[in-house]
Protein backbone atom coordinates (compact mmCIF):
# COMPACT_ATOMS: atom_id res chain seq x y z
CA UNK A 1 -21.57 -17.45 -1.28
CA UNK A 2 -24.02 -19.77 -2.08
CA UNK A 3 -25.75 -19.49 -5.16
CA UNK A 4 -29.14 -20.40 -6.10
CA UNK A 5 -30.96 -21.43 -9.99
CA UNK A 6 -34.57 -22.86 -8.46
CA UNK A 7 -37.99 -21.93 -8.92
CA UNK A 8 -39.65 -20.45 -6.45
CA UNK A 9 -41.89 -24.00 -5.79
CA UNK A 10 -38.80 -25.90 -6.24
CA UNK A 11 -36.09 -24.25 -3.51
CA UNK A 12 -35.19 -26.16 -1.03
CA UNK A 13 -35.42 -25.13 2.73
CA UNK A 14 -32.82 -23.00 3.51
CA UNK A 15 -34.16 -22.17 7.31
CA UNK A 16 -33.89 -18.89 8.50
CA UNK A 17 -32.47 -15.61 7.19
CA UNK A 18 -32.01 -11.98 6.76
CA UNK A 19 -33.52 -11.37 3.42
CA UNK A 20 -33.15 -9.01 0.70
CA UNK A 21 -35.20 -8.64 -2.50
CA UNK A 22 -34.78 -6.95 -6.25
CA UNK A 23 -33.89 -6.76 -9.65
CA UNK A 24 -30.67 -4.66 -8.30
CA UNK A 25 -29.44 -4.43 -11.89
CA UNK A 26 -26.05 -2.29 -11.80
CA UNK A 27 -25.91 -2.77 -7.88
CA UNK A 28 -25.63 1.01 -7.43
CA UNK A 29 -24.58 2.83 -4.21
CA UNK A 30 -28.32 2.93 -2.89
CA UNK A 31 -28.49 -0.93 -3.86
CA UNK A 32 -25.39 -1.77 -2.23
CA UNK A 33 -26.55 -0.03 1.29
CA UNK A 34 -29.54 -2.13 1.42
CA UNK A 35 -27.23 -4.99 0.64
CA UNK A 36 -24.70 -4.80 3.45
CA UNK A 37 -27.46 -3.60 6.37
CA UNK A 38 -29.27 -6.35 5.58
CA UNK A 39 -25.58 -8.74 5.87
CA UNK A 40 -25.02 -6.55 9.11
CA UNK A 41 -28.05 -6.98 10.37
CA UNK A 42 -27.54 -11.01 9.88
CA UNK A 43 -24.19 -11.08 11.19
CA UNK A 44 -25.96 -9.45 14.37
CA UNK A 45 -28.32 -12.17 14.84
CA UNK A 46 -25.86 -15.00 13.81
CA UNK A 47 -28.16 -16.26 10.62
CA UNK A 48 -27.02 -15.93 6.77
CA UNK A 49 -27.88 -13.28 4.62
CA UNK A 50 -29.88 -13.77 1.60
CA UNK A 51 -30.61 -11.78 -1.65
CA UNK A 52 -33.60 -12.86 -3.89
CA UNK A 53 -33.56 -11.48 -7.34
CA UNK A 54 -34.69 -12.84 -10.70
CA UNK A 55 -33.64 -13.46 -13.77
CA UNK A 56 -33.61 -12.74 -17.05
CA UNK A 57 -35.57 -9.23 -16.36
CA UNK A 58 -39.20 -9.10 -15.73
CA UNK A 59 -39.42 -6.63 -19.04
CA UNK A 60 -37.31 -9.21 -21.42
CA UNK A 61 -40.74 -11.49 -20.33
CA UNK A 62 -43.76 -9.22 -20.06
CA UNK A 63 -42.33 -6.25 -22.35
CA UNK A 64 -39.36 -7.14 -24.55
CA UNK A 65 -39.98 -3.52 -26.20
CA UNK A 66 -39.27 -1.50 -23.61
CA UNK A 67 -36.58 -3.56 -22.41
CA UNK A 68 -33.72 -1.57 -20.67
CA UNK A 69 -30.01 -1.61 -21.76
CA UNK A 70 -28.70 -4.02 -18.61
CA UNK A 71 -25.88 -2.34 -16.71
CA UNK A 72 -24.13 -5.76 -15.62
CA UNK A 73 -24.37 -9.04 -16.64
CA UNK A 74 -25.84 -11.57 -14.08
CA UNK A 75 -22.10 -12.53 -12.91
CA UNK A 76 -21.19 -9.47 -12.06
CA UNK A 77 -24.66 -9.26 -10.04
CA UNK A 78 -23.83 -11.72 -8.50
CA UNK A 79 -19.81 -10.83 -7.53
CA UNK A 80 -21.31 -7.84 -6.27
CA UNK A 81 -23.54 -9.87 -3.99
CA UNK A 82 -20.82 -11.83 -2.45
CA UNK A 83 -18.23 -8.61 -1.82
CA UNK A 84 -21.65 -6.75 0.15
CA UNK A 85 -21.14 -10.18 2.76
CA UNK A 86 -24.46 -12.23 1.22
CA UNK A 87 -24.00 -15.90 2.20
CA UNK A 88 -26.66 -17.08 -0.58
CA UNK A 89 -27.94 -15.66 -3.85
CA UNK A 90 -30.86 -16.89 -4.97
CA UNK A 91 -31.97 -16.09 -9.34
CA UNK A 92 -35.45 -17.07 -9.59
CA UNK A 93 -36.04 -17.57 -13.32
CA UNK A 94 -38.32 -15.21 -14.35
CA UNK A 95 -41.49 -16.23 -16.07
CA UNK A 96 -44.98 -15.23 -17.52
CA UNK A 97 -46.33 -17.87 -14.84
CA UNK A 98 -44.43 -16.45 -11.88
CA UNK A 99 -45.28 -12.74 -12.70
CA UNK A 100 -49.14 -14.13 -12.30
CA UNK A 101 -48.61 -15.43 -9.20
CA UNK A 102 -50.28 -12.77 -6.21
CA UNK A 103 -48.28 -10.99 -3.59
CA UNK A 104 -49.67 -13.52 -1.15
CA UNK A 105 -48.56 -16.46 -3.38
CA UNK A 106 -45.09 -15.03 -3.79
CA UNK A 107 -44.61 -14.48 -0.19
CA UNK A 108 -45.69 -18.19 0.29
CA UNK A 109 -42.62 -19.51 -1.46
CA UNK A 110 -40.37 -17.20 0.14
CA UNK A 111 -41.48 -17.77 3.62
CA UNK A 112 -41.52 -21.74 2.81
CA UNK A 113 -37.50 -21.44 1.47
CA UNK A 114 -36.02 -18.87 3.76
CA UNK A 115 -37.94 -18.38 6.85
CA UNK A 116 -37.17 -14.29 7.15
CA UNK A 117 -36.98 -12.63 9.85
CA UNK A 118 -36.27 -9.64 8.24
CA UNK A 119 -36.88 -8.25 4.58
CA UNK A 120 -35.09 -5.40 3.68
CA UNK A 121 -35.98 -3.86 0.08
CA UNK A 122 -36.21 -0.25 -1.62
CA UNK A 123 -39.14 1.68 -0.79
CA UNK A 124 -40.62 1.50 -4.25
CA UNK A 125 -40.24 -2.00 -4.42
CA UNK A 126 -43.39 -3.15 -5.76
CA UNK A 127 -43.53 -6.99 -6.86
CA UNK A 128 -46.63 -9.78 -7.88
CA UNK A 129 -49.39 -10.24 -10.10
CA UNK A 130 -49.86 -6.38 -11.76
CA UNK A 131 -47.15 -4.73 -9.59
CA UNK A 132 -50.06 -5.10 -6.46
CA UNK A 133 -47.09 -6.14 -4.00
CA UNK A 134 -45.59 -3.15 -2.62
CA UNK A 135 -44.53 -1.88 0.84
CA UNK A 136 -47.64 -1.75 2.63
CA UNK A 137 -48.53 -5.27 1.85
CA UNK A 138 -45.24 -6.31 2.91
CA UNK A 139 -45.86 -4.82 6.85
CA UNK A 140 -49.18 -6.26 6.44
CA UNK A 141 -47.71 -10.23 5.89
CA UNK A 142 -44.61 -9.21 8.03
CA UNK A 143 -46.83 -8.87 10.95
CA UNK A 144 -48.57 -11.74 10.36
CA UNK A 145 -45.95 -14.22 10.03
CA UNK A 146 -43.34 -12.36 12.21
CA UNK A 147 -40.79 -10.63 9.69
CA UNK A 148 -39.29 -7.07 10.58
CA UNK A 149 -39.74 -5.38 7.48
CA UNK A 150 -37.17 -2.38 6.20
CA UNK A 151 -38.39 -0.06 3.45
CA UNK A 152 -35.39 2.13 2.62
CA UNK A 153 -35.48 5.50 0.59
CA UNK A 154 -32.89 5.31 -2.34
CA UNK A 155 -31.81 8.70 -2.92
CA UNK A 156 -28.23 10.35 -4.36
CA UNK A 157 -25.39 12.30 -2.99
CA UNK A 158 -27.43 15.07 -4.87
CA UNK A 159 -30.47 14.67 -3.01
CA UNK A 160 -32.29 13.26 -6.44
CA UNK A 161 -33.63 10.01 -7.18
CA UNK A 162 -31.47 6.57 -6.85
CA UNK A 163 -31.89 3.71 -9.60
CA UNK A 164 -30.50 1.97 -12.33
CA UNK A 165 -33.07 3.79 -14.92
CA UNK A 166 -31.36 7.13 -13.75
CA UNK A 167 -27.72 5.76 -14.30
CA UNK A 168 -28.42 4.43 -18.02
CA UNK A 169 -29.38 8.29 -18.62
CA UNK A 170 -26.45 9.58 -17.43
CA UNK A 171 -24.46 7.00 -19.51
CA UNK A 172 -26.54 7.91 -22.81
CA UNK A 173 -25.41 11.28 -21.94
CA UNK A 174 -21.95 10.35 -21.20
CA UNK A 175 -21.81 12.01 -17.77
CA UNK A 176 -19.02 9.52 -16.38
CA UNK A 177 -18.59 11.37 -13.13
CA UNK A 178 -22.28 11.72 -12.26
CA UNK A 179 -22.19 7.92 -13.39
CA UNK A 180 -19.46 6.56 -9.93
CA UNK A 181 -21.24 9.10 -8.15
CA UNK A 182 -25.06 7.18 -8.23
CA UNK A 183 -22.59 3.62 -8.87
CA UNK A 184 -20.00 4.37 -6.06
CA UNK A 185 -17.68 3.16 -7.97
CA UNK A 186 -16.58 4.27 -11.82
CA UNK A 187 -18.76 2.36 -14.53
CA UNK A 188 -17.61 -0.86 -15.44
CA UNK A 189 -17.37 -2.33 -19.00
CA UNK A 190 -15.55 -5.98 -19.56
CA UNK A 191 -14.80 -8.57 -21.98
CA UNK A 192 -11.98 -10.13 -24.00
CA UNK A 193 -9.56 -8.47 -26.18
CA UNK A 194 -10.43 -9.25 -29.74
CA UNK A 195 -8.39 -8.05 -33.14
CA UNK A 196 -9.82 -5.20 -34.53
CA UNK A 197 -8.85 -3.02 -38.19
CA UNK A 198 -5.83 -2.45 -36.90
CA UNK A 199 -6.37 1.28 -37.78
CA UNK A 200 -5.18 2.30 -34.17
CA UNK A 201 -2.12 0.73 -35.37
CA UNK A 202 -1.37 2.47 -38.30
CA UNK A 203 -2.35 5.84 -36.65
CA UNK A 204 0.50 4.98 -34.27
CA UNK A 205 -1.65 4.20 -31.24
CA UNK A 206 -2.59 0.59 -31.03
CA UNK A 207 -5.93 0.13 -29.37
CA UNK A 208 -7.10 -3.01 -27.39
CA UNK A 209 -10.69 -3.90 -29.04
CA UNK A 210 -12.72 -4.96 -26.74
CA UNK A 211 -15.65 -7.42 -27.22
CA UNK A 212 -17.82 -5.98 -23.89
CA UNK A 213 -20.02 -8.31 -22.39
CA UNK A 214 -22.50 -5.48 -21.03
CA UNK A 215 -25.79 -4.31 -22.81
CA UNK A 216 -25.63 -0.60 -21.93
CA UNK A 217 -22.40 1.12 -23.16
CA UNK A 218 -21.57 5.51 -22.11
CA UNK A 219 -22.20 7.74 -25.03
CA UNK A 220 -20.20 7.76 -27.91
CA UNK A 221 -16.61 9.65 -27.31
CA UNK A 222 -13.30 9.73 -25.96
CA UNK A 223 -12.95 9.35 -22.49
CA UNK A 224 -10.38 8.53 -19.68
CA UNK A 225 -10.78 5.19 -18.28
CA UNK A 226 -9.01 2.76 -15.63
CA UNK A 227 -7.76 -0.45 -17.35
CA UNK A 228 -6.77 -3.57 -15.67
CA UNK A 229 -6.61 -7.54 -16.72
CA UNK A 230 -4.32 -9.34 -19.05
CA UNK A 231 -1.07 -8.64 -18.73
CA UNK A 232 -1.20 -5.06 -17.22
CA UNK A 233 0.58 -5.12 -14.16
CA UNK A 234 -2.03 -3.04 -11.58
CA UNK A 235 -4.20 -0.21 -12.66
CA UNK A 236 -3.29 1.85 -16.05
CA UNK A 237 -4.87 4.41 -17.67
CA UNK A 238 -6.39 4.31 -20.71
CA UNK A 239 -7.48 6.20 -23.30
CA UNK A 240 -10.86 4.58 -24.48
CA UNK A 241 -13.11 5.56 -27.52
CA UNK A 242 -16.75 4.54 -27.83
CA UNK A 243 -18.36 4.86 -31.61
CA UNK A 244 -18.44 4.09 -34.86
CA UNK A 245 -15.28 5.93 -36.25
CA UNK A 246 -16.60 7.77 -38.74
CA UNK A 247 -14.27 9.15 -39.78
CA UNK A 248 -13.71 5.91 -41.57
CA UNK A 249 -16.97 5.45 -42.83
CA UNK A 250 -17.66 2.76 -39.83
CA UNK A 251 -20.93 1.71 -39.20
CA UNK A 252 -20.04 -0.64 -36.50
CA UNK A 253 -20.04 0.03 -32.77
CA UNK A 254 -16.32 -0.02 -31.36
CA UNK A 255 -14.86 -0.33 -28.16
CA UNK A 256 -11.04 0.29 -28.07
CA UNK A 257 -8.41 1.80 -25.73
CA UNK A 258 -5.11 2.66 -26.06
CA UNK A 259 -2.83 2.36 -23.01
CA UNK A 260 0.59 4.55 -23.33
CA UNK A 261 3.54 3.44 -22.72
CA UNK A 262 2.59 -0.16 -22.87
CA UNK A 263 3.28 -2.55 -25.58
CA UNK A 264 2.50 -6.38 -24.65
CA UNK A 265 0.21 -8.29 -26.83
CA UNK A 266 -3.26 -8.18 -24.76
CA UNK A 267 -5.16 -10.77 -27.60
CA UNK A 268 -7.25 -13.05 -25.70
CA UNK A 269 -7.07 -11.12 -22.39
CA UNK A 270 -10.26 -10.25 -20.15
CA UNK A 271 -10.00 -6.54 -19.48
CA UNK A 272 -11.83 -4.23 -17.57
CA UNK A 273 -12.50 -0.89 -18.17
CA UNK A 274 -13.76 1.79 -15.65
CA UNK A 275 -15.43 5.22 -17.35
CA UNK A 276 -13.62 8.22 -15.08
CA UNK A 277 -14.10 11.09 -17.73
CA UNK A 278 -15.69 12.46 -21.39
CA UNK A 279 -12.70 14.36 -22.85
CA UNK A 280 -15.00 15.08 -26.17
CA UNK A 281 -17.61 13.34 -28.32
CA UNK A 282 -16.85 11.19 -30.94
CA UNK A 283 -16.96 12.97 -34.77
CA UNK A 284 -15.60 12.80 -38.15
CA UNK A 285 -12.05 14.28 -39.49
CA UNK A 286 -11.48 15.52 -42.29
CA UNK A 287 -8.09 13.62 -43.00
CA UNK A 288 -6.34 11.09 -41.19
CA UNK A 289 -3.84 13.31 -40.63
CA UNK A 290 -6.47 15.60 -38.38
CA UNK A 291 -7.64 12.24 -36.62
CA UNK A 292 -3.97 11.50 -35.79
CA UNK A 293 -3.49 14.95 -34.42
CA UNK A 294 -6.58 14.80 -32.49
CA UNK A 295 -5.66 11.14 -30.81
CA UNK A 296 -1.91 12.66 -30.00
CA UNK A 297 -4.03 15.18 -28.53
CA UNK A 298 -6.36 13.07 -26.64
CA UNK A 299 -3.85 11.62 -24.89
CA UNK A 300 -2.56 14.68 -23.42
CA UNK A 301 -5.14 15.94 -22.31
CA UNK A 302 -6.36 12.08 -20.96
CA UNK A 303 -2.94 11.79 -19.43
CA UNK A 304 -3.13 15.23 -17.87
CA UNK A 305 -6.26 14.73 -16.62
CA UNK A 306 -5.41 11.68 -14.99
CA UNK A 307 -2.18 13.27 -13.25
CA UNK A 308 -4.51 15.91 -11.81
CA UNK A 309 -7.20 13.32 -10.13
CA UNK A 310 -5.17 11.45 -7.89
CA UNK A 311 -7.74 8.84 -6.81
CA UNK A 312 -7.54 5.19 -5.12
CA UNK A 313 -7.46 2.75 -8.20
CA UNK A 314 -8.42 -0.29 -6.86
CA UNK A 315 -10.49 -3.20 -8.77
CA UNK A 316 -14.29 -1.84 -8.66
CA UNK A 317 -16.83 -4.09 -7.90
């Protein structure tokens, strides 16, 4: 896949394509459907497929205090582009200037760079100077300069509302199955394997500390997760906790697993962490003997529960 850093008056001609436009921040299951009609849809006609999105996010420009908690760094955006079959990414840098430019203006630079035939986006898509760019005025320039243009409804398995805002409340509630089901796939959390306290240790279950590279993290707890990277032959489980560990006085936010029956030295290692299951919310003990006894139990029950939900492990995207 081709990837794109250009302003939108400074992209080159790219000729025609099947386009695709948003944020698409967590490329959930609704995000990912848009993504691979539109590649089908390309494939069909024999042009490439395109996704425009932007970057950093509108709100870190226009309101940095109601900024959301990003579910994926712009990598994995962009990994997630090229497994959906997109032949070019293009990041439009994100500025003051190009959230003043109209719908009309916008449009411009897209039709001068890419030439779509088609534009395929989410039906509450709305883009331009004070959000005036939605569907409607997309038909209304499709027809015009001869783009088919696809609106499509994002909505859950459940029948409810699709989008990325919906998954961060699910993960400040912790809810890691409702979480794969809007994702399609378990959440992801990544990053390199840094040395922690040690505690884990000295409780008798070494923990892998990870430093995560993504802004929005579940709810603080104990939960069952998929681990892969390093050294770790295939997909493990793990046994991951999310907090502060209070029960140590902590006042810094942790990410650590502990993977049984494994022993190798993971320091410096890129692991990856998918979020199957809250066994309980994180809290404070009373000794460290009651903290060991709850880990030992943890485990059980994370290894139990595991054993019980036979499932594909596979890589997510």
């Amino acid at each position: 896949m081709q990837v794109w850093h250009h302003p939108l008056e400074a992209a080159p001609v790219f000729g025609a394509t099947v386009v695709t436009l948003g944020i698409f921040d967590g490329v959930h299951a609704g995000h990912r459907a848009i993504l691979e009609e539109a590649g089908c849809s390309a494939k069909a006609r024999g042009i490439p497929a395109a996704v425009v999105t932007f970057d950093p996010h509108p709100s870190v420009v226009l309101a940095p205090q109601h900024k959301p908690k990003l579910l994926m760094t712009l990598p994995q955006r962009l990994a997630a582009f090229e497994k959906t079959g997109m032949d070019l990414a293009w990041v439009i840098p994100f500025s003051r200037a190009l959230s003043e430019l109209s719908p009309a203006e916008f449009l411009a630079g897209l039709q001068r760079a890419l030439a779509p035939v088609e534009l395929h986006v989410g039906k509450a898509f709305h883009f331009g100077h004070e959000r005036k760019g939605d569907l409607e005025v997309l038909k209304a320039w499709g027809s015009r300069v001869g783009c088919e243009i696809h609106g499509h409804a994002l909505k859950a398995t459940d029948g409810g509302s699709l989008s990325s805002t919906r998954v961060r409340q699910a993960l400040d509630r912790g809810a890691a199955e409702e979480v794969e089901a809007l994702l399609g796939h378990p959440y992801m959390v990544s990053g390199i394997v840094v040395e922690g306290d040690r505690r884990g240790r000295h409780l008798g279950f070494p923990t892998a500390n990870l430093a995560w590279d993504q802004e929005q993290l579940p709810a603080n707890g104990v939960y069952v997760t998929e681990v892969w990277g390093g050294h770790i032959q295939g997909v493990r489980l793990g046994v991951t906790n999310v907090g502060e560990k209070p029960t140590f006085e902590g006042s810094k936010l942790t990410v650590e697993t502990f993977i049984p029956d494994f022993e190798a030295d993971l320091y410096g290692a890129h692991l990856e962490l998918g979020f199957l299951h809250r066994l309980r919310a994180e809290r404070r003990f009373d000794s460290i003997d009651a903290l060991r006894a709850q880990i030992a139990e943890d485990v059980l029950l994370g290894q139990a529960w595991w054993a019980e939900h036979p499932r594909k492990r596979q890589q997510s995207s």
